[in-house]
Protein backbone atom coordinates (compact mmCIF):
# COMPACT_ATOMS: atom_id res chain seq x y z
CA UNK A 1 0.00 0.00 0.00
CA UNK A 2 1.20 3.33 -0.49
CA UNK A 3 1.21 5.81 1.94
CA UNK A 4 -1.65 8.29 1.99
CA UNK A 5 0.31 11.74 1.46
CA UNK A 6 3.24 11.91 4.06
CA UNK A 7 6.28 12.57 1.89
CA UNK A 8 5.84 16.25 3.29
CA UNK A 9 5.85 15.11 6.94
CA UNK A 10 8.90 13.02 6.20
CA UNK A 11 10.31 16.06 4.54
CA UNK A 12 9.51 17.77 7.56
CA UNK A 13 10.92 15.28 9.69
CA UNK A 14 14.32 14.80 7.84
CA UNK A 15 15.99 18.31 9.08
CA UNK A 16 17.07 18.19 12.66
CA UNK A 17 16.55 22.75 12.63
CA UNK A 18 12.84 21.59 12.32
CA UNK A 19 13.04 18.75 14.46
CA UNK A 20 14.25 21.04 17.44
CA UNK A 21 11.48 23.24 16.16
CA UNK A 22 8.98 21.12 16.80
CA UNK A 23 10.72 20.17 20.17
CA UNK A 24 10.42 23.67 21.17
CA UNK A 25 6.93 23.86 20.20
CA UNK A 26 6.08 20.35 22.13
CA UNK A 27 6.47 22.35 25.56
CA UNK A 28 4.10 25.46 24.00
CA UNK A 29 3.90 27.46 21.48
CA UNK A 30 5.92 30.32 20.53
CA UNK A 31 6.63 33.10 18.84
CA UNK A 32 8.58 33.14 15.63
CA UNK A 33 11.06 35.69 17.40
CA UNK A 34 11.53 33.38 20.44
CA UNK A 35 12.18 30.61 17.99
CA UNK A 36 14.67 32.69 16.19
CA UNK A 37 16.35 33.58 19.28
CA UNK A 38 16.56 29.62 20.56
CA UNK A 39 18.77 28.87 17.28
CA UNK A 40 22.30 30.70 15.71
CA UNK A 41 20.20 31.02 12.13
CA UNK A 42 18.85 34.51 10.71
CA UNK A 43 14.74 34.95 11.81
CA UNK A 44 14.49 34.32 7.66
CA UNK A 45 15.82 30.71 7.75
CA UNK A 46 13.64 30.05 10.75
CA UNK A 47 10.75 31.37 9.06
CA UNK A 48 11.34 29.39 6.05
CA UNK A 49 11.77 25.97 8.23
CA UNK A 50 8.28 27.14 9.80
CA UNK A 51 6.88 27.03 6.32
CA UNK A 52 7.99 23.50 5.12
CA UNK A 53 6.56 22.49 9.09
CA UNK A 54 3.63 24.20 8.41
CA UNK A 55 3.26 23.11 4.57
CA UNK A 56 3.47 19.68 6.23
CA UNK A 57 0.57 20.15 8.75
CA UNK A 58 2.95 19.96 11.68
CA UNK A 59 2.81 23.76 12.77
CA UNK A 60 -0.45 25.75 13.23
CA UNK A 61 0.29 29.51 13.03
CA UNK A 62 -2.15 32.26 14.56
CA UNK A 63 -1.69 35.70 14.49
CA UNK A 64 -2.22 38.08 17.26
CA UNK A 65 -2.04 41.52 16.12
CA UNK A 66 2.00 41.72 15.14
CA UNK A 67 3.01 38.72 16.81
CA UNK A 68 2.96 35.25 14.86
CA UNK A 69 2.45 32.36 17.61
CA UNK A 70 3.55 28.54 16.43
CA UNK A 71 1.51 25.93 17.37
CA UNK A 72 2.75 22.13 17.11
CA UNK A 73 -0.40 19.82 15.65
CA UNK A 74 0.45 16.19 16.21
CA UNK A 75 -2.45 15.04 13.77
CA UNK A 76 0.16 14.23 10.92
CA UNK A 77 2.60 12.24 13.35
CA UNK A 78 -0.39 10.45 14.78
CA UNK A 79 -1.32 9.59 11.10
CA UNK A 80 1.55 8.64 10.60
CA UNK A 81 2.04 6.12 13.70
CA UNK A 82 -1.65 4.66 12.46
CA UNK A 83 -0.04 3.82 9.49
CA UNK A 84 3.00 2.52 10.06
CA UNK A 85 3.09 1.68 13.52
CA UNK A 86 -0.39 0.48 15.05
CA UNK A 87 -0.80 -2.63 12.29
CA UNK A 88 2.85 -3.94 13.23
CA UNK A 89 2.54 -3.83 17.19
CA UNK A 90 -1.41 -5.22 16.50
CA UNK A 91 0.28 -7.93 14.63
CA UNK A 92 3.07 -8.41 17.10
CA UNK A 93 1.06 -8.63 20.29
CA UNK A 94 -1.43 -11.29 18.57
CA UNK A 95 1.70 -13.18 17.87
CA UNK A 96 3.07 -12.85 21.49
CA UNK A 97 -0.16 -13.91 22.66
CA UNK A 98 -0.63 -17.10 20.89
CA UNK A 99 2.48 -18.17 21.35
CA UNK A 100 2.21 -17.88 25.30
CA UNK A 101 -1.04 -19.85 24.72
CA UNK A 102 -1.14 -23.27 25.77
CA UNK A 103 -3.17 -24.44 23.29
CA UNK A 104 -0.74 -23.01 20.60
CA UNK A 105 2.05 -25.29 21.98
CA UNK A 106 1.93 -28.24 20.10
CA UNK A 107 2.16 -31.90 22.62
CA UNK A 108 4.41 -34.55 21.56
CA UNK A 109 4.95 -38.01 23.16
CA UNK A 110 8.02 -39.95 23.18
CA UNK A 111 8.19 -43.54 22.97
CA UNK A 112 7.83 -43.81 26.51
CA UNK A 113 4.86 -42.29 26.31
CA UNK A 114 5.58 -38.71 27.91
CA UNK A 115 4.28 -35.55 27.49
CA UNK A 116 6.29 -32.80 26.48
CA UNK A 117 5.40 -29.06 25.11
């Protein structure tokens, strides 16, 4: 299957600025000055790493008068972790299960006639 649309979250993802970025944003959201100030990059190359976060869904921006607030939105990671993740651990725990389950062991006798799992 091919995934539904996240080659810009992986984009996103891939820069380790923007990963920070969304680090920072994790705790609350900020300002795109006091993310400027938090790195040794020019406000421009912060804004334009905002842009590819926010092309991807990951940032949520919101305006208040002159000041531009960054909001982190998880949706895309949590799509993401649906995706990829969720079907793998489903399939891993059903696994785990039966093969703690007794009646998944399979009995064989000797020739002596005992038991064994």
């Amino acid at each position: 299957m091919i995934a539904p649309g996240f080659d810009p979250v992986w984009k996103a993802l891939a820069d380790p600025t923007r990963r920070r970025i969304l680090d920072l944003l994790k705790d609350q959201p900020r300002t795109t000055g006091d993310l400027s100030n938090a790195f040794s990059l020019s406000r421009f190359a912060v804004m334009k790493h905002l842009g590819v976060l926010e092309t991807a869904g990951l940032v949520v921006v919101r305006r208040r008068g002159r000041e531009r607030w960054n909001h982190l939105n998880a949706i895309p990671l949590r799509r993401i972790y649906e995706h990829y993740i969720d079907p793998v651990s489903d399939h891993a725990s059903r696994t785990a299960r039966s093969a703690r389950s007794p009646r998944s062991r399979s009995r064989v006798t000797d020739a002596a006639g005992n038991n064994s799992y």
